[in-house]
Protein backbone atom coordinates (compact mmCIF):
# COMPACT_ATOMS: atom_id res chain seq x y z
CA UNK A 1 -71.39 -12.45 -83.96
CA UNK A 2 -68.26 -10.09 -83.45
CA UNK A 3 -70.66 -7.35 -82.88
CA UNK A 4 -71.85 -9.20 -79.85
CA UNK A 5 -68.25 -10.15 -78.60
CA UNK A 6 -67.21 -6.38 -78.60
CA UNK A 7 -70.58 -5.26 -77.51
CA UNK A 8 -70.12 -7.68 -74.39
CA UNK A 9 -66.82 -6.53 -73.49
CA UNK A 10 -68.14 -3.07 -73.76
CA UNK A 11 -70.55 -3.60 -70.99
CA UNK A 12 -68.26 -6.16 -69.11
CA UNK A 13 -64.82 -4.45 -68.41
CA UNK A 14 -63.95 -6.44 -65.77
CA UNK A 15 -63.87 -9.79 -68.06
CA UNK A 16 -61.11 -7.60 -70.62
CA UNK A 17 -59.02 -6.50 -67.88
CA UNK A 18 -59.00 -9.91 -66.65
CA UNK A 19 -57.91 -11.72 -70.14
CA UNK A 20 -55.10 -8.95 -70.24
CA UNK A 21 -53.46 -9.02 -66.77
CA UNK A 22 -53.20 -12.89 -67.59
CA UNK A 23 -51.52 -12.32 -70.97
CA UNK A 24 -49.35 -9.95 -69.52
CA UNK A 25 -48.45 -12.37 -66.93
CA UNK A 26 -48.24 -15.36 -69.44
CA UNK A 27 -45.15 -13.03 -70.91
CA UNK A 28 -44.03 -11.98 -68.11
CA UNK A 29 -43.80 -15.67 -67.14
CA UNK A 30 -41.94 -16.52 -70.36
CA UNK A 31 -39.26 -13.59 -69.94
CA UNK A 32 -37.99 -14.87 -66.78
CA UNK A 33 -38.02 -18.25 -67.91
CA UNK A 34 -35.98 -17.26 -71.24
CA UNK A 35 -33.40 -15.25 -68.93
CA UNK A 36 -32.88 -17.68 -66.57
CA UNK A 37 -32.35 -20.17 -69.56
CA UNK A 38 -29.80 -17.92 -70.83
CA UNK A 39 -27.96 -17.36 -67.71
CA UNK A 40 -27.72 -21.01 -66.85
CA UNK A 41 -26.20 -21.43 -70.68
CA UNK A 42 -23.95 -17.87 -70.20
CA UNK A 43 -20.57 -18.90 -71.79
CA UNK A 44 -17.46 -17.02 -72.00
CA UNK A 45 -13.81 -17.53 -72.84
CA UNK A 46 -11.73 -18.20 -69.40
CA UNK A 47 -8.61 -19.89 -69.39
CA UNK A 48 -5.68 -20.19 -66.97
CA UNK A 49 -1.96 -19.26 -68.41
CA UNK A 50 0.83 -21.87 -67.11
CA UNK A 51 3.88 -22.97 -67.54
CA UNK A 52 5.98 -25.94 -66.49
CA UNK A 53 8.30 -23.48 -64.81
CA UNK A 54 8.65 -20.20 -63.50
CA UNK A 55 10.19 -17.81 -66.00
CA UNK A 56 8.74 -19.63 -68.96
CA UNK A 57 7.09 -16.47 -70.44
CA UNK A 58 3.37 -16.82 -68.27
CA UNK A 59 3.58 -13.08 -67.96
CA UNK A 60 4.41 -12.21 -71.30
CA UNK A 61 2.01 -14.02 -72.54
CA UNK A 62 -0.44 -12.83 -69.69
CA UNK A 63 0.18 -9.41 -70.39
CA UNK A 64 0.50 -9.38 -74.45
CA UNK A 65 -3.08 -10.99 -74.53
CA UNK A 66 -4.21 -8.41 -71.82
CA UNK A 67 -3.21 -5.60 -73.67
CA UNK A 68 -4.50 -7.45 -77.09
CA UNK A 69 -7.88 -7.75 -76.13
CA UNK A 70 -8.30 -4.46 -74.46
CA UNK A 71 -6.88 -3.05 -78.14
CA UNK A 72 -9.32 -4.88 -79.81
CA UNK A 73 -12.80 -3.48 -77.17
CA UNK A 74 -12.98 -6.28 -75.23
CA UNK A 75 -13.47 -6.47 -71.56
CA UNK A 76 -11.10 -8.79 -70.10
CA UNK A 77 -10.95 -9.27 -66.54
CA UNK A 78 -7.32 -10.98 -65.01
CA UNK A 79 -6.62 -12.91 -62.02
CA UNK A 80 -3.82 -13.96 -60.40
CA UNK A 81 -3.38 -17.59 -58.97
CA UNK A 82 -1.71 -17.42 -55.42
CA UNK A 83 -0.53 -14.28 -53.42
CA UNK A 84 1.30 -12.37 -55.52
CA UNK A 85 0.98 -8.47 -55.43
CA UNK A 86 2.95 -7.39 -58.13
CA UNK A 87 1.45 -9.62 -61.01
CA UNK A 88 -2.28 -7.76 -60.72
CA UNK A 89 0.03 -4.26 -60.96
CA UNK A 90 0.98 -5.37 -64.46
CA UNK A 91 -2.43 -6.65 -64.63
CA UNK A 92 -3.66 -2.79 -64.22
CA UNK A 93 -1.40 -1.33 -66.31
CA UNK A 94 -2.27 -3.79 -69.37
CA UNK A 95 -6.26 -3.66 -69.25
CA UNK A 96 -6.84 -0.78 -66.99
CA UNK A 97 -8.35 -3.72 -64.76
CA UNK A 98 -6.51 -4.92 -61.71
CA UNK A 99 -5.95 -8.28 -61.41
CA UNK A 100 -7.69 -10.57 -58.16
CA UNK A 101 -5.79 -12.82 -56.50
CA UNK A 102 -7.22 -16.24 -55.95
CA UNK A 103 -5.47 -18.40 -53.77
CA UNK A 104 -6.15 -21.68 -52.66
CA UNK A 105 -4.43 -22.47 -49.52
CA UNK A 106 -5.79 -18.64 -48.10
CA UNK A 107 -9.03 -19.22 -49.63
CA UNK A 108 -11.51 -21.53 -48.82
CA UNK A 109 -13.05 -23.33 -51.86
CA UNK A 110 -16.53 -21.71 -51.58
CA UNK A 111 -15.50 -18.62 -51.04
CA UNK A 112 -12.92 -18.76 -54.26
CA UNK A 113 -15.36 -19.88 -56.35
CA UNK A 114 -18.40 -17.25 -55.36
CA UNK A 115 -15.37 -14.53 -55.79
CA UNK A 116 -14.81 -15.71 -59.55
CA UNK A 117 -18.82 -16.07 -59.96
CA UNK A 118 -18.64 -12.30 -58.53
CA UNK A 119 -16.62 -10.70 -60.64
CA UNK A 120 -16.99 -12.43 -63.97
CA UNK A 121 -20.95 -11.16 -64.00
CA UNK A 122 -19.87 -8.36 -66.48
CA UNK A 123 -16.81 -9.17 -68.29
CA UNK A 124 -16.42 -11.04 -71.17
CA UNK A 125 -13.27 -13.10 -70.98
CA UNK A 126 -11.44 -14.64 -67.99
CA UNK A 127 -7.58 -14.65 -67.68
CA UNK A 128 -5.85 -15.97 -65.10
CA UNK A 129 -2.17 -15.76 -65.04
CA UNK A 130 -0.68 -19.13 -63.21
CA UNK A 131 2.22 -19.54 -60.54
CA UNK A 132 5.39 -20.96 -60.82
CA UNK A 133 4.85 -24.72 -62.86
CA UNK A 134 1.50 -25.98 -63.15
CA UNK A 135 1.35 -28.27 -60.36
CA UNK A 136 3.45 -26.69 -57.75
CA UNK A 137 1.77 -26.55 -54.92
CA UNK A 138 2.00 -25.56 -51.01
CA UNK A 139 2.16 -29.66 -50.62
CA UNK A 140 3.07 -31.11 -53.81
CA UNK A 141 -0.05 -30.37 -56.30
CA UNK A 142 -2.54 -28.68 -53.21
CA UNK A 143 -3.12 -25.33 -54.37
CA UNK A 144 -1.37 -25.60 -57.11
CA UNK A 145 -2.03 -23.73 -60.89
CA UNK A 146 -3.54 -27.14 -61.70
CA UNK A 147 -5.66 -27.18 -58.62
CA UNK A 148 -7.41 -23.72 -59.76
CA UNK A 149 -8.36 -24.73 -62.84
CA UNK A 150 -9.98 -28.03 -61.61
CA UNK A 151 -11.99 -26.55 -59.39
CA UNK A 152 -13.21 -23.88 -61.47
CA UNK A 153 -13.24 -26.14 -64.56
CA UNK A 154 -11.42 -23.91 -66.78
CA UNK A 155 -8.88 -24.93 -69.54
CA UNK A 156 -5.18 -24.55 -69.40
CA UNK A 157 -3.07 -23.03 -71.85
CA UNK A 158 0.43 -24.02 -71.10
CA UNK A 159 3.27 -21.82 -71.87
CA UNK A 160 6.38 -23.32 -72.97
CA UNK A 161 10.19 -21.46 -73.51
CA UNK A 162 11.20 -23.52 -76.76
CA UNK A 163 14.29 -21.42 -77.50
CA UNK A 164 16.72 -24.35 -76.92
CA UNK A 165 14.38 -27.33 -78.15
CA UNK A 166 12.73 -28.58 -81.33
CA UNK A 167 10.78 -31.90 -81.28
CA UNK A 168 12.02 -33.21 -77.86
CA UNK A 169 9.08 -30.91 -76.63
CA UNK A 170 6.81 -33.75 -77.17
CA UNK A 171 7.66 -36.01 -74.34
CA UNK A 172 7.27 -32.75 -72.45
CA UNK A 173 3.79 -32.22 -73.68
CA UNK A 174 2.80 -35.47 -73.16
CA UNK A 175 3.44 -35.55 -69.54
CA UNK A 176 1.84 -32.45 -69.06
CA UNK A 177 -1.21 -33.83 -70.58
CA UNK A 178 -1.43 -37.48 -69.52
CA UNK A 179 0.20 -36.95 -65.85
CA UNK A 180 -3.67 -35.80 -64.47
CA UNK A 181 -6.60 -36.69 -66.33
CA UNK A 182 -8.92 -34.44 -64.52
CA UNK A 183 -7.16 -31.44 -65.88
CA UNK A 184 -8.15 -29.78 -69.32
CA UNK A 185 -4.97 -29.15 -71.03
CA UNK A 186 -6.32 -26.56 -74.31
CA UNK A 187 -3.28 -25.90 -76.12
CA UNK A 188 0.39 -24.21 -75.79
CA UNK A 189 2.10 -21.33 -77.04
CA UNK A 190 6.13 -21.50 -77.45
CA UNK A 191 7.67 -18.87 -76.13
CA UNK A 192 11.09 -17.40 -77.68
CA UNK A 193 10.19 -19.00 -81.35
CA UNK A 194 11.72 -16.75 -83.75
CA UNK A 195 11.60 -18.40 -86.98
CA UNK A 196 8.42 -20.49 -88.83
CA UNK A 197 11.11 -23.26 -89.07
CA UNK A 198 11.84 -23.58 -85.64
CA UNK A 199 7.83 -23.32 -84.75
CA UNK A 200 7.20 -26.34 -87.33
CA UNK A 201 9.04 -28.54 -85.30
CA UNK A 202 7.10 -27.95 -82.29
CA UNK A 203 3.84 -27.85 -84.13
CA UNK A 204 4.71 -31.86 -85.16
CA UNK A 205 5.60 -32.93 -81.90
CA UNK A 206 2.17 -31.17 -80.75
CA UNK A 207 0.63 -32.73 -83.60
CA UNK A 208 2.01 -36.37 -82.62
CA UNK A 209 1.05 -36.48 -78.73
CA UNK A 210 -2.17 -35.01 -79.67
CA UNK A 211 -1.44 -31.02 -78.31
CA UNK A 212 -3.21 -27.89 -80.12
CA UNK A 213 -0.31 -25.63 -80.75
CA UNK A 214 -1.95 -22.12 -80.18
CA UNK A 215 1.30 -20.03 -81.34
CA UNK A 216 4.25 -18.29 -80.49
CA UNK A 217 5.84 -15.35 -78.76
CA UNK A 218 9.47 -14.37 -80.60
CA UNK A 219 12.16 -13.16 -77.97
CA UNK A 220 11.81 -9.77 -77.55
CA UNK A 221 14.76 -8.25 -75.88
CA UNK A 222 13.38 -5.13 -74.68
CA UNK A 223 10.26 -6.49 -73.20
CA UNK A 224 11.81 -8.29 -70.49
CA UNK A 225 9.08 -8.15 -67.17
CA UNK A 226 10.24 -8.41 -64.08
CA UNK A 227 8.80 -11.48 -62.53
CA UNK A 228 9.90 -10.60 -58.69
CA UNK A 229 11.00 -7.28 -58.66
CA UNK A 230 11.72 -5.97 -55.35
CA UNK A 231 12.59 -2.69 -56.41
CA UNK A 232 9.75 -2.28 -58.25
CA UNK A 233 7.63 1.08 -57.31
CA UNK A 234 4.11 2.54 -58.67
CA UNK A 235 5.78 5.19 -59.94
CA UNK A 236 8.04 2.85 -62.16
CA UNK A 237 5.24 0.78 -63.81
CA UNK A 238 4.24 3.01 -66.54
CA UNK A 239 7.96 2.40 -68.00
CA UNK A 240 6.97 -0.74 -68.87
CA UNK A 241 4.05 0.29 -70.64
CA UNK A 242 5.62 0.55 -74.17
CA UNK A 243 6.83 -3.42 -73.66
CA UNK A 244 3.64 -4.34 -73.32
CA UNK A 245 2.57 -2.52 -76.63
CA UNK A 246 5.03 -4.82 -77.90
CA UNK A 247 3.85 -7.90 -76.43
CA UNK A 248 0.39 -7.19 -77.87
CA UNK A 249 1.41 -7.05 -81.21
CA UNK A 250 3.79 -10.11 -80.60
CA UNK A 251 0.63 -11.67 -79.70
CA UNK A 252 -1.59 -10.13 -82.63
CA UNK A 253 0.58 -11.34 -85.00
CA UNK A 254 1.76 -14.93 -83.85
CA UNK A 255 -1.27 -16.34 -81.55
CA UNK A 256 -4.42 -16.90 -83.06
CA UNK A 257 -6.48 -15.04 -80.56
CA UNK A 258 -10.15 -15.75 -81.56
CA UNK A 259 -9.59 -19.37 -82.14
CA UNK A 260 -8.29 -19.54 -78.68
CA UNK A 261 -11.02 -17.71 -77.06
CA UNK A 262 -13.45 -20.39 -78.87
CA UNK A 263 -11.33 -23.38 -77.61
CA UNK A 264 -11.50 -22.02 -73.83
CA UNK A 265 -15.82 -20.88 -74.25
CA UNK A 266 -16.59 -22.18 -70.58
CA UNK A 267 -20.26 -21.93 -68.61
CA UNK A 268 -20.70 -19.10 -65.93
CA UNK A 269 -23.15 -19.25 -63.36
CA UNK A 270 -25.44 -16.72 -62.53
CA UNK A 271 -24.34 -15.28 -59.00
CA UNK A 272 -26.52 -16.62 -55.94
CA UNK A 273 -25.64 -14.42 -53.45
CA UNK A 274 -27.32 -12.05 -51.87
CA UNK A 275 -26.26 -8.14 -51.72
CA UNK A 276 -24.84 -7.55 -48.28
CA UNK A 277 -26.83 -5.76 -45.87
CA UNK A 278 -26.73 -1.49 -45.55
CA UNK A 279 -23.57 -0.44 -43.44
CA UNK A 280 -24.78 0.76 -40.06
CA UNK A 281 -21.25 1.01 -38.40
CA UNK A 282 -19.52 4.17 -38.21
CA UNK A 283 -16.30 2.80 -37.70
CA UNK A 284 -13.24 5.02 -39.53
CA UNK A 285 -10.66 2.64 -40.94
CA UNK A 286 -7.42 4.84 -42.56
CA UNK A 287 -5.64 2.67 -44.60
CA UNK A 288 -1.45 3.72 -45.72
CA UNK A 289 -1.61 3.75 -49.58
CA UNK A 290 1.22 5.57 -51.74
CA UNK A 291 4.10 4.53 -53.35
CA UNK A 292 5.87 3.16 -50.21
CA UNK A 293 2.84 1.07 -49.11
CA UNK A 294 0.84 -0.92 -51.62
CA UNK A 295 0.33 -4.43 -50.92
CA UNK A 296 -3.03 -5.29 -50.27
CA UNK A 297 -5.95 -7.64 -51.62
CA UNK A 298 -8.73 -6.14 -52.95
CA UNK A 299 -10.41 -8.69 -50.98
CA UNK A 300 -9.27 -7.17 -47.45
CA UNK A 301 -10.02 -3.77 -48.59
CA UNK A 302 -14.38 -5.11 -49.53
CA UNK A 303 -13.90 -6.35 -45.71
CA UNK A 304 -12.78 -3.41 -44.05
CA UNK A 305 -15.45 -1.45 -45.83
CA UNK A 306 -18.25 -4.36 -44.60
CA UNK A 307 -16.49 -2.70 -41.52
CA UNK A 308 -17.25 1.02 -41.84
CA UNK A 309 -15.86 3.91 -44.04
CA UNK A 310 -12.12 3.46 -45.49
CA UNK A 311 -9.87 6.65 -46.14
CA UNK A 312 -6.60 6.46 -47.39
CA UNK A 313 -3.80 8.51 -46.19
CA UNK A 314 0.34 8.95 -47.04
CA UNK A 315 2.80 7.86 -45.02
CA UNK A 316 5.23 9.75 -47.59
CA UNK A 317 4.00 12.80 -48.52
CA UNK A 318 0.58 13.62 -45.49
CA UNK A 319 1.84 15.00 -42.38
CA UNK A 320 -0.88 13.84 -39.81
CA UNK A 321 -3.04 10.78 -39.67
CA UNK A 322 -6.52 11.34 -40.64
CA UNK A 323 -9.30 10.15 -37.66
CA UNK A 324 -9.58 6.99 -37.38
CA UNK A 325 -10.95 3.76 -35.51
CA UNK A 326 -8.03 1.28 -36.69
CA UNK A 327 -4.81 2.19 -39.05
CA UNK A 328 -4.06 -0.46 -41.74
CA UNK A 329 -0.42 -0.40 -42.59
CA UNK A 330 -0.14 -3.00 -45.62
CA UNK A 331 3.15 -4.02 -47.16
CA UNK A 332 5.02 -2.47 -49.73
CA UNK A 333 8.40 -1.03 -50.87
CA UNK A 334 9.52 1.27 -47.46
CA UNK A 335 13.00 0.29 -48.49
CA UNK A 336 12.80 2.37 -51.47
CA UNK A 337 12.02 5.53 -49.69
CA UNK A 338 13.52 5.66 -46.56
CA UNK A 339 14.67 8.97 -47.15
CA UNK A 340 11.70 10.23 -47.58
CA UNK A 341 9.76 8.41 -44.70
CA UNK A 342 12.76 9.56 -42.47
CA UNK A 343 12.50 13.10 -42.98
CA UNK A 344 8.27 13.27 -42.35
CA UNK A 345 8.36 13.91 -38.99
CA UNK A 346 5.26 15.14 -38.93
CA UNK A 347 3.62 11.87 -39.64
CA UNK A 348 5.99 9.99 -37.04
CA UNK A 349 4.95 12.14 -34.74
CA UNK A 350 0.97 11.73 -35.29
CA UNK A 351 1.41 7.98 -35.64
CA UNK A 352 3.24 7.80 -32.27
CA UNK A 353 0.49 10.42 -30.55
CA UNK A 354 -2.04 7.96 -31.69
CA UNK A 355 -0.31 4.70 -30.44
CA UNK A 356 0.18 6.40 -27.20
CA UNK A 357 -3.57 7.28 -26.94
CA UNK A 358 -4.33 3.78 -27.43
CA UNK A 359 -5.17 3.51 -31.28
CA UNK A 360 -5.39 0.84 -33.17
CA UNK A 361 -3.02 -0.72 -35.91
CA UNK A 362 -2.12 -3.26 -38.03
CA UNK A 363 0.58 -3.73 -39.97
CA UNK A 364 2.12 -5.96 -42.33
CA UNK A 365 5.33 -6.57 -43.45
CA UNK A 366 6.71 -3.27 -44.88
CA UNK A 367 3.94 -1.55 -42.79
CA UNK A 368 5.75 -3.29 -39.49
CA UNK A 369 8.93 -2.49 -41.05
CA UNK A 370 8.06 1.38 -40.75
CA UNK A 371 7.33 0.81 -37.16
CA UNK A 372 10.45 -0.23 -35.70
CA UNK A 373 12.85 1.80 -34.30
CA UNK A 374 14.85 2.01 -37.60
CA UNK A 375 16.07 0.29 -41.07
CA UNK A 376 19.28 -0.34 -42.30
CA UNK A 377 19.71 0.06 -46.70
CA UNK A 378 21.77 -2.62 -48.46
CA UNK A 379 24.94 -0.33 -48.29
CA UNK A 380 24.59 0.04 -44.33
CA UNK A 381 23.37 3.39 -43.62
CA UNK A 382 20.93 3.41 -40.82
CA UNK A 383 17.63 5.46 -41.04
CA UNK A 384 15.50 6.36 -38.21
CA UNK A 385 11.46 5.42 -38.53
CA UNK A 386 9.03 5.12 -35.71
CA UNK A 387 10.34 3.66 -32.94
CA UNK A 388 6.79 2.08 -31.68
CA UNK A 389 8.62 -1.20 -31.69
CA UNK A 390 12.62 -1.84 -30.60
CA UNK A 391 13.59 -3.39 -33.01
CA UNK A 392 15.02 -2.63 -36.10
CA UNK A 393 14.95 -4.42 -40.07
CA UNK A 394 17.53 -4.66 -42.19
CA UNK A 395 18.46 -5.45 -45.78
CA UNK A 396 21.59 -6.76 -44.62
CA UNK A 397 22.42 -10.02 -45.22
CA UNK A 398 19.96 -9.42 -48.06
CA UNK A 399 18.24 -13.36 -48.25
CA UNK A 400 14.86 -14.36 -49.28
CA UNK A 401 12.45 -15.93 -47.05
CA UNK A 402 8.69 -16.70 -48.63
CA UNK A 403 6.19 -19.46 -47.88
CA UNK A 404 2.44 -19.63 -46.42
CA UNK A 405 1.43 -19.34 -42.65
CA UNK A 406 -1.25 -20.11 -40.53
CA UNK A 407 -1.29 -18.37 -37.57
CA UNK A 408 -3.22 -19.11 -34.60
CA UNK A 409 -4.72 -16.15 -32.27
CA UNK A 410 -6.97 -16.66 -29.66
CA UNK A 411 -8.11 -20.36 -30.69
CA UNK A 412 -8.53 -19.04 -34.44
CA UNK A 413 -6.61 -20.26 -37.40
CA UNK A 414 -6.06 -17.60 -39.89
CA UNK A 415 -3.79 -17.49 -43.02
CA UNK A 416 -1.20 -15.45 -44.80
CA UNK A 417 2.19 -15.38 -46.31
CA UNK A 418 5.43 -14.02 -45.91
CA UNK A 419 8.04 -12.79 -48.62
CA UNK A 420 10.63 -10.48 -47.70
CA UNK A 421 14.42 -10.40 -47.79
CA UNK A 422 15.00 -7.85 -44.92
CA UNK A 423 15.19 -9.66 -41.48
CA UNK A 424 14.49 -8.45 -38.02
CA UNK A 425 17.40 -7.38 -35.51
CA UNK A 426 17.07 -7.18 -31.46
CA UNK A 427 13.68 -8.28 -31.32
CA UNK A 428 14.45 -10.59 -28.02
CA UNK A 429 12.58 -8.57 -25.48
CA UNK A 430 9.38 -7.86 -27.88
CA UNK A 431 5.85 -9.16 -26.76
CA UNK A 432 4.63 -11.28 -29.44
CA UNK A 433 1.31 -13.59 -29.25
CA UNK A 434 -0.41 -16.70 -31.06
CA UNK A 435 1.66 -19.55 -32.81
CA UNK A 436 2.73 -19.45 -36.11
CA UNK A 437 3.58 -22.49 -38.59
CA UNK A 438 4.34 -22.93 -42.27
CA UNK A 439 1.86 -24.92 -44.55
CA UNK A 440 2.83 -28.32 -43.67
CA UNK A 441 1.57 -26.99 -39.89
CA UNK A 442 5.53 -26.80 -38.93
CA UNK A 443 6.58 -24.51 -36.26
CA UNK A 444 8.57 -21.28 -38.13
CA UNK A 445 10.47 -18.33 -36.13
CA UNK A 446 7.86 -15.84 -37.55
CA UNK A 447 6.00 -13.68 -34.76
CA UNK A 448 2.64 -11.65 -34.29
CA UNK A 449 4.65 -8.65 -32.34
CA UNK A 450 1.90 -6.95 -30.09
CA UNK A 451 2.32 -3.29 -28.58
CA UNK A 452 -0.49 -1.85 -26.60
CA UNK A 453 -3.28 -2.02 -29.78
CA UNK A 454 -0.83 -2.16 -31.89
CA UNK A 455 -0.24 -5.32 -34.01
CA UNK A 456 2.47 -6.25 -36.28
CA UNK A 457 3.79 -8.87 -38.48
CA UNK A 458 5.73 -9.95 -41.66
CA UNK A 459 3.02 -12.10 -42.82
CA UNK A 460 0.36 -10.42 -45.23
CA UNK A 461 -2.72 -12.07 -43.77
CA UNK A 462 -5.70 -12.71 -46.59
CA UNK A 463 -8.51 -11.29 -44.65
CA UNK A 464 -11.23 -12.09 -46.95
CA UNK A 465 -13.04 -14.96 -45.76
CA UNK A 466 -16.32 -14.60 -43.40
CA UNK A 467 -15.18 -12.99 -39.57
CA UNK A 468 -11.44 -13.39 -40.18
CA UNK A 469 -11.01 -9.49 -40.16
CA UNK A 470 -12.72 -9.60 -36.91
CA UNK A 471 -10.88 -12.52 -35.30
CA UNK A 472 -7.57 -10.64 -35.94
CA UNK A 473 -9.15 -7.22 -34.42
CA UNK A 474 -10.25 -9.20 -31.47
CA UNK A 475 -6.31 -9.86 -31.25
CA UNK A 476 -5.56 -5.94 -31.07
């Protein structure tokens, strides 16, 4: 009987080749239908770190388990709720990953959400350092820390600074659990806990309005971070780098790191997108990027290059622009180095040849600040810079002024924010276009200032959204 089975297949090929192209399709079939199963299960730890104030120790904390779990092999990726710049530096230097802002008054929600789905594909944790308290918002909780981790359904560990309180935490830690329901409140850590005595207090009053207490940081004198550090170069973050060391093994010995990875195990999706389409522009964009200039979202950068090719260039230390279709200018720290940026005439001199000839620009903040005719230092001292604008900047009366825009151009809404404590002198007789408003859609005195194709602003606009690049660059 076998005989005649493998005698029949020996003079009938074509029935064998047909009974194995369907079993290799039958596991073929299976395999995709296993992976998809276990990429619509994929769980990893992600977690948000807040506080109910700024200066509570979110950073610390941030930065400690940062450095921890790079230590320890794994792949952590950070983020950074809102628009801060100098948060994802710190980011860098604790994981050798730089942190992604995600910000939900610049960002629409989609687009938030399919940039977290992006760029948690490979890594294996989430960490997402919080702003100021939990649910401070642009208008009270819109946008707020809280906000983010609703709408990526991620759990909250809450950072508290316990150094002058013992059980009277609890009424604390039951409002921050109770006040919104919606929110997933994981545990806290207590920041500036020295002694087991003093944490056993705060581990009752967690115990008694139902809190997990996750650990605690000691008070570290020499690992004080600078939360908003505008003096704050490139060149000065590895100093910090031995803090953080310190913060790690704060956190290594006082926070039970894999229990609190297991407490915050959260569902990723796969990503649905689509790859974007082969460049076919040959557009040159030359972006300013050096220790003077250094504000800018990765996000802005992945549009320009949708755009064409992106060199980067130094306004410090190059002495001629490299060719280019538009010149991106970001923020950053001219006021440390006006010395230098005074004395490379070379590169005023190109820059001005090229604004002349019609070339495009765009610059923000510090990047506009380099563009006036000069800026004044916080003792007084005046120091010549471009001149493409006539007006000057100065650190004098040295006062803060921060909060979200939306700027209208052309009949588009776009979105940014400003913080800066230099302000603008003699800009009367400038040509400025659009409107521009705070979040609550109130008129503010900030202006789009507009030079042949040159445009500049204090507002660092998030550019990251669909055509928003190219709405502004219709402006130019």
């Amino acid at each position: 009987m076998m005989r005649s089975f493998y005698q029949y297949l020996l003079y009938h090929p074509s029935f064998f080749a047909k009974q194995l192209q369907f079993l290799v399709c039958l596991c073929l079939y299976f395999t995709t239908y296993i992976h998809s199963l276990l990429l619509i299960v994929m769980k990893k730890p992600q977690f948000i770190v807040a506080a109910p104030t700024s200066n509570a120790g979110k950073t610390s904390l941030t930065l400690g388990l940062l450095r921890a779990c790079k230590n320890r092999g794994i792949d952590i990726q950070p983020f950074k709720s809102g628009p801060d710049y100098i948060d994802p530096m710190f980011h860098q230097l604790a994981c050798h990953k730089t942190g992604i802002n995600l910000d939900l008054f610049m960002m629409e929600q989609a687009h938030l959400q399919a940039n977290y789905t992006h760029c948690m594909q490979v890594p294996e944790v989430a960490c997402i350092e919080g702003v100021m308290g939990l649910f401070d918002g642009s208008i009270k909780a819109e946008g707020s820390t809280a906000a983010l981790a609703k709408l990526l359904d991620i759990p909250v560990i809450l950072v508290v600074d316990a150094q002058a309180v013992a059980y009277s935490v609890a009424p604390l830690l039951y409002g921050f659990k109770n006040f919104d329901p919606d929110l997933n409140l994981a545990g806290v850590v207590f920041n500036r806990v020295n002694s087991e005595s003093h944490y056993q207090f705060l581990i009752d009053a967690c115990h008694d309005v139902g809190v997990v207490p996750l650990g605690r940081l000691p008070f570290l004198s020499n690992c004080e971070i600078p939360s908003r550090h505008l003096g704050l170069s490139i060149d000065q973050l590895p100093q910090y780098n031995g803090a953080i060391d310190e913060l790690a093994k704060a956190v290594e010995q006082h926070v039970p790191i894999d229990p609190l990875l297991d407490l915050c195990m959260r569902a990723i999706e796969p990503l649905q997108t689509t790859p974007p389409p082969p460049l076919v522009s040959t557009m040159k964009i030359a972006v300013a990027r050096d220790e003077a200039f250094n504000f800018c979202y990765q996000q802005n950068i992945d549009a320009f290059r949708q755009l064409g090719k992106i060199v980067f260039f130094s306004p410090l230390h190059d002495s001629a622009l490299p060719t280019a279709d538009l010149i991106y200018l970001p923020g950053g720290y001219p006021e440390c180095y006006l010395h230098e940026l005074a004395a490379n005439d070379a590169m005023q001199q190109s820059i001005k040849e090229y604004v002349e000839a019609s070339g495009h620009i765009f610059a923000e903040c510090g990047g506009m600040m380099y563009l006036g005719k000069s800026i004044i230092d916080e003792a007084g001292k005046t120091f010549k810079m471009m001149g493409v604008f006539d007006f000057s900047t100065s650190m004098l009366p040295k006062k803060l002024k921060m909060g979200y825009r939306r700027i209208y151009v052309n009949g588009t809404e776009l979105k940014g924010h400003e913080f800066h404590y230099s302000t603008i002198v003699n800009d009367e007789n400038i040509t400025t276009i659009g409107r521009v408003g705070n979040a609550r859609n109130q008129k503010v005195d900030s202006q789009l200032y507009k030079y042949k194709n040159v445009l500049a602003s204090y507002i660092h606009f998030y550019l990251g959204e669909a055509n928003q690049l190219q709405h502004l660059l219709d402006a130019i």
